[in-house]
C-alpha atoms as a PDB file:
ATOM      1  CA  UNK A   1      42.197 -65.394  97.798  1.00  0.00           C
ATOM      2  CA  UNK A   2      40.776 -63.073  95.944  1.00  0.00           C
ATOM      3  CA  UNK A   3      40.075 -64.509  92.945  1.00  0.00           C
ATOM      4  CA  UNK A   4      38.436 -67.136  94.628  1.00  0.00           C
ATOM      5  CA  UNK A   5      35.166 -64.587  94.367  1.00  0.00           C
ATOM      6  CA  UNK A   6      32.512 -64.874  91.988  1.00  0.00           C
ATOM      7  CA  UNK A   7      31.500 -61.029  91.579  1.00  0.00           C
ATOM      8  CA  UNK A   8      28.271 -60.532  90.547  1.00  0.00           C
ATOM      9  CA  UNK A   9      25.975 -56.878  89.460  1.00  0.00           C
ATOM     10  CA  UNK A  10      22.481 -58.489  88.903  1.00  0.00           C
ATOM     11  CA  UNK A  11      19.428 -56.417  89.939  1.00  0.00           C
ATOM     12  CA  UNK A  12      15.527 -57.909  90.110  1.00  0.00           C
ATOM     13  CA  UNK A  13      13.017 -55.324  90.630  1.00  0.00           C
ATOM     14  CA  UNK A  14       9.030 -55.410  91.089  1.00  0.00           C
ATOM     15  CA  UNK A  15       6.840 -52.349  91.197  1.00  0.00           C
ATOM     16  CA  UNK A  16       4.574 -49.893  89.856  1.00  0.00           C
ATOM     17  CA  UNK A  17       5.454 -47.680  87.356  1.00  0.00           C
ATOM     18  CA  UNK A  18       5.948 -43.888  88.421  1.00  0.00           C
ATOM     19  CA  UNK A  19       5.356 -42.602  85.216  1.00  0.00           C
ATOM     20  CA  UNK A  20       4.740 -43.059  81.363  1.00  0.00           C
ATOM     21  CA  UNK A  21       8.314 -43.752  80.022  1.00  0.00           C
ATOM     22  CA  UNK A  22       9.822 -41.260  78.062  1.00  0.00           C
ATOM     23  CA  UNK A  23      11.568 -42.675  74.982  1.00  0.00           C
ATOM     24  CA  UNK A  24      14.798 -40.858  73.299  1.00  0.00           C
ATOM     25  CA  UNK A  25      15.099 -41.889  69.606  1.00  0.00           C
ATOM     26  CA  UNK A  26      19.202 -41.336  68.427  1.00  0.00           C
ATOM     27  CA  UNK A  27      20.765 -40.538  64.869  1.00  0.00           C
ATOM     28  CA  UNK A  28      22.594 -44.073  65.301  1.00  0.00           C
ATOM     29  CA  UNK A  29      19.165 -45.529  65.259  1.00  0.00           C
ATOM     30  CA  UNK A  30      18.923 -47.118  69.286  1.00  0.00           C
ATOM     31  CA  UNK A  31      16.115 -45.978  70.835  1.00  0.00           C
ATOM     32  CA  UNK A  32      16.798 -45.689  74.884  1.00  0.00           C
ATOM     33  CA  UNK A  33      13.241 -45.196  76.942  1.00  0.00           C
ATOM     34  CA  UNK A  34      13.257 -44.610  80.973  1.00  0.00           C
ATOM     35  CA  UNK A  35      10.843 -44.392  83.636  1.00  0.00           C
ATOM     36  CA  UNK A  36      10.909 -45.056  87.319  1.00  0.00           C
ATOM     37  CA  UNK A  37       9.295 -48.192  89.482  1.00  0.00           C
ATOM     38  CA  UNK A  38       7.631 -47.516  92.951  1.00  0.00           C
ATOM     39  CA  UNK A  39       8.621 -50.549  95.302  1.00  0.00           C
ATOM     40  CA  UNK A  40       7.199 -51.295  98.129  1.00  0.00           C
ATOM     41  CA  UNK A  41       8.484 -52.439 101.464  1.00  0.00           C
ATOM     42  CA  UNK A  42       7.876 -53.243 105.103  1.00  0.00           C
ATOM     43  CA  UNK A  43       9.902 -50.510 107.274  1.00  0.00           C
ATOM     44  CA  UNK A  44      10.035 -52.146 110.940  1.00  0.00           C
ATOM     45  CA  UNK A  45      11.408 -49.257 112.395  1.00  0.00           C
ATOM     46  CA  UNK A  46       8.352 -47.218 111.363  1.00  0.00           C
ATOM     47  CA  UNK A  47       6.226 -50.283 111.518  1.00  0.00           C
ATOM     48  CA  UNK A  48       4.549 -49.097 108.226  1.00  0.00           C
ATOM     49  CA  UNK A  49       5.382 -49.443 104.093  1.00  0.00           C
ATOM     50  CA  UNK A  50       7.514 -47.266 102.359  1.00  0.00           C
ATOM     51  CA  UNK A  51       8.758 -46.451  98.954  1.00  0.00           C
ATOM     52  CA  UNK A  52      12.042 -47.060  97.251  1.00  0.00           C
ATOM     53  CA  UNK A  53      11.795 -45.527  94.336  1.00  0.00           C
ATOM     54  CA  UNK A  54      14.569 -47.034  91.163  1.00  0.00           C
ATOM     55  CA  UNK A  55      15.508 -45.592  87.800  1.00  0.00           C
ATOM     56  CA  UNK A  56      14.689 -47.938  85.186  1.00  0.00           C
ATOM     57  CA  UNK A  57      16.836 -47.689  81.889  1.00  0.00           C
ATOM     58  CA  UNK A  58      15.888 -49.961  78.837  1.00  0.00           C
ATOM     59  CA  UNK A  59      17.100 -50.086  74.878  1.00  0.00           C
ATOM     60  CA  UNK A  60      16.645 -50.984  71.724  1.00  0.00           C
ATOM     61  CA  UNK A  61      13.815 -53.042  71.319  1.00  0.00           C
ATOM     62  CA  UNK A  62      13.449 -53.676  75.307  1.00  0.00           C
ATOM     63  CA  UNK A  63      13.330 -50.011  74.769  1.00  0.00           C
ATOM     64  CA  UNK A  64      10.190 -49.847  72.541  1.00  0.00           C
ATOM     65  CA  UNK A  65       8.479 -52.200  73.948  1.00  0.00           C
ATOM     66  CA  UNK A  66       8.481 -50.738  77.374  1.00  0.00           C
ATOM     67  CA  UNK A  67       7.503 -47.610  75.411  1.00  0.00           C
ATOM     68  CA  UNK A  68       4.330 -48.832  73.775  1.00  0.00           C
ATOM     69  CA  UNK A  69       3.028 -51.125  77.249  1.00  0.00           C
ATOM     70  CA  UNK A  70       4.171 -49.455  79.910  1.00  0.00           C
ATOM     71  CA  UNK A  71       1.742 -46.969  81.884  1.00  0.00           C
ATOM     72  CA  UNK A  72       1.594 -45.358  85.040  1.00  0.00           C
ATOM     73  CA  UNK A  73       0.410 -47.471  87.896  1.00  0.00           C
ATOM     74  CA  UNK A  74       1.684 -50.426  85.591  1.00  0.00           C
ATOM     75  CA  UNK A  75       3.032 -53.510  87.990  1.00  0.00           C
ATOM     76  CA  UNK A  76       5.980 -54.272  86.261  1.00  0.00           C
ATOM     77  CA  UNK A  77       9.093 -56.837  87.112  1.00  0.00           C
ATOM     78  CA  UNK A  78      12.420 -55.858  85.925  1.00  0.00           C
ATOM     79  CA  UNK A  79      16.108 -57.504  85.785  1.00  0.00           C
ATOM     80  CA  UNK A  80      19.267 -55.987  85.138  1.00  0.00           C
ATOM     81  CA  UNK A  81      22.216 -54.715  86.154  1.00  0.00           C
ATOM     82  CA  UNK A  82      23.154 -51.739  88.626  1.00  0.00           C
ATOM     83  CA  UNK A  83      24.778 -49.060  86.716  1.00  0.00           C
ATOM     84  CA  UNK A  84      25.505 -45.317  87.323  1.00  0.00           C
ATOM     85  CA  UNK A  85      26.006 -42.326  85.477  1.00  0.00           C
ATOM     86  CA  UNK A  86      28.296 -39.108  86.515  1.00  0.00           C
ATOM     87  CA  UNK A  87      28.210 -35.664  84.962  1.00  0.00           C
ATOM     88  CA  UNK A  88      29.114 -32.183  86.137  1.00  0.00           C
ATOM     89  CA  UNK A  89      25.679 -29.397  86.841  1.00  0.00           C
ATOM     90  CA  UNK A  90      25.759 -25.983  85.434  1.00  0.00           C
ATOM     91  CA  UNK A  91      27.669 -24.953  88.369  1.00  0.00           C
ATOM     92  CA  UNK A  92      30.558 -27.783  87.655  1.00  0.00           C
ATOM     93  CA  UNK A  93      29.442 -29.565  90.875  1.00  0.00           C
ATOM     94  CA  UNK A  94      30.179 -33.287  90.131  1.00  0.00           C
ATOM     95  CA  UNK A  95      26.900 -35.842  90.441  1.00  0.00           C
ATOM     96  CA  UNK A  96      25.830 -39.095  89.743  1.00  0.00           C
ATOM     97  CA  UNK A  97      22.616 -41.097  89.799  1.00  0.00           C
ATOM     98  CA  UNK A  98      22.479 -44.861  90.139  1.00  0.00           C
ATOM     99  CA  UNK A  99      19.845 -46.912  87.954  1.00  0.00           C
ATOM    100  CA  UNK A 100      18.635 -50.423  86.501  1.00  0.00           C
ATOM    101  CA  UNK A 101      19.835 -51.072  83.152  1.00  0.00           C
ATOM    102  CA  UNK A 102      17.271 -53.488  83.015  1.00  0.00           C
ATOM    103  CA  UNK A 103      18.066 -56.662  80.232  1.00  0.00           C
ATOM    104  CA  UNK A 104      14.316 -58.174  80.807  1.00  0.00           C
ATOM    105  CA  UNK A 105      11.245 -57.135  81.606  1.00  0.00           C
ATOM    106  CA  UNK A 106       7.521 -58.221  82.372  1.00  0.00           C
ATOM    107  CA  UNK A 107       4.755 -57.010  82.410  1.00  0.00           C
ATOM    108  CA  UNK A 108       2.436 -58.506  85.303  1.00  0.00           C
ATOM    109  CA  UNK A 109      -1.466 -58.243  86.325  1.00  0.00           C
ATOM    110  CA  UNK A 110      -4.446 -58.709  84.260  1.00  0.00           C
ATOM    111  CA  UNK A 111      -4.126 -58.120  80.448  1.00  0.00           C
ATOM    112  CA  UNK A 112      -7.185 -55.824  80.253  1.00  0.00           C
ATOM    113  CA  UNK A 113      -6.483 -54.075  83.875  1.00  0.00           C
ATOM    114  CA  UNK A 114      -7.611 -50.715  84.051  1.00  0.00           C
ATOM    115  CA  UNK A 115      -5.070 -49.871  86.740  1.00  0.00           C
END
């Protein structure tokens, strides 16, 4: 039976960051900041690492947070939920583009790392 299911969207993530977040500030006063996280993984076909690569999405005060700590080359874990947004180009062509709309975040290494 179907509703015998428990259905469940939870993401964990842990990388590198691919980039200094960039931070939106809006009129209604939420603050939305985004950046992407390198993660690594063992490819046995290749028999070598290789990079997944996930959009990271955070707000309000997750949002500033990430904003002010977050760096480039930054090991960072992230949980959240799998969500996707879909929009039409400038030729009308419809797209989408999945990402983590992450509800907690860490920051992990050494406090004064120079990474």
């Amino acid at each position: 039976n179907e509703k015998d299911f428990l259905m469940i969207n939870s993401v964990v993530v842990v990388g590198r960051a691919g980039q200094d977040p960039e931070m939106k500030y809006f009129e209604s006063g939420k603050v939305k900041t985004t950046f992407s996280l390198a993660v690594n993984r063992w490819d046995s076909k290749t028999k070598g690492e290789v990079t997944d690569w996930f959009n990271i999405e955070l707000w309000d005060k997750l949002a500033e947070i990430a904003g002010e700590y977050v760096k480039k080359g930054k090991l960072v874990a992230v949980d959240g939920r799998l969500a996707m947004s879909k929009w039409n180009d400038a030729s009308g062509a419809s797209r989408e583009r999945y990402f983590v709309r992450a509800q907690n975040m860490r920051l992990l290494g050494a406090k004064n790392s120079q990474e």
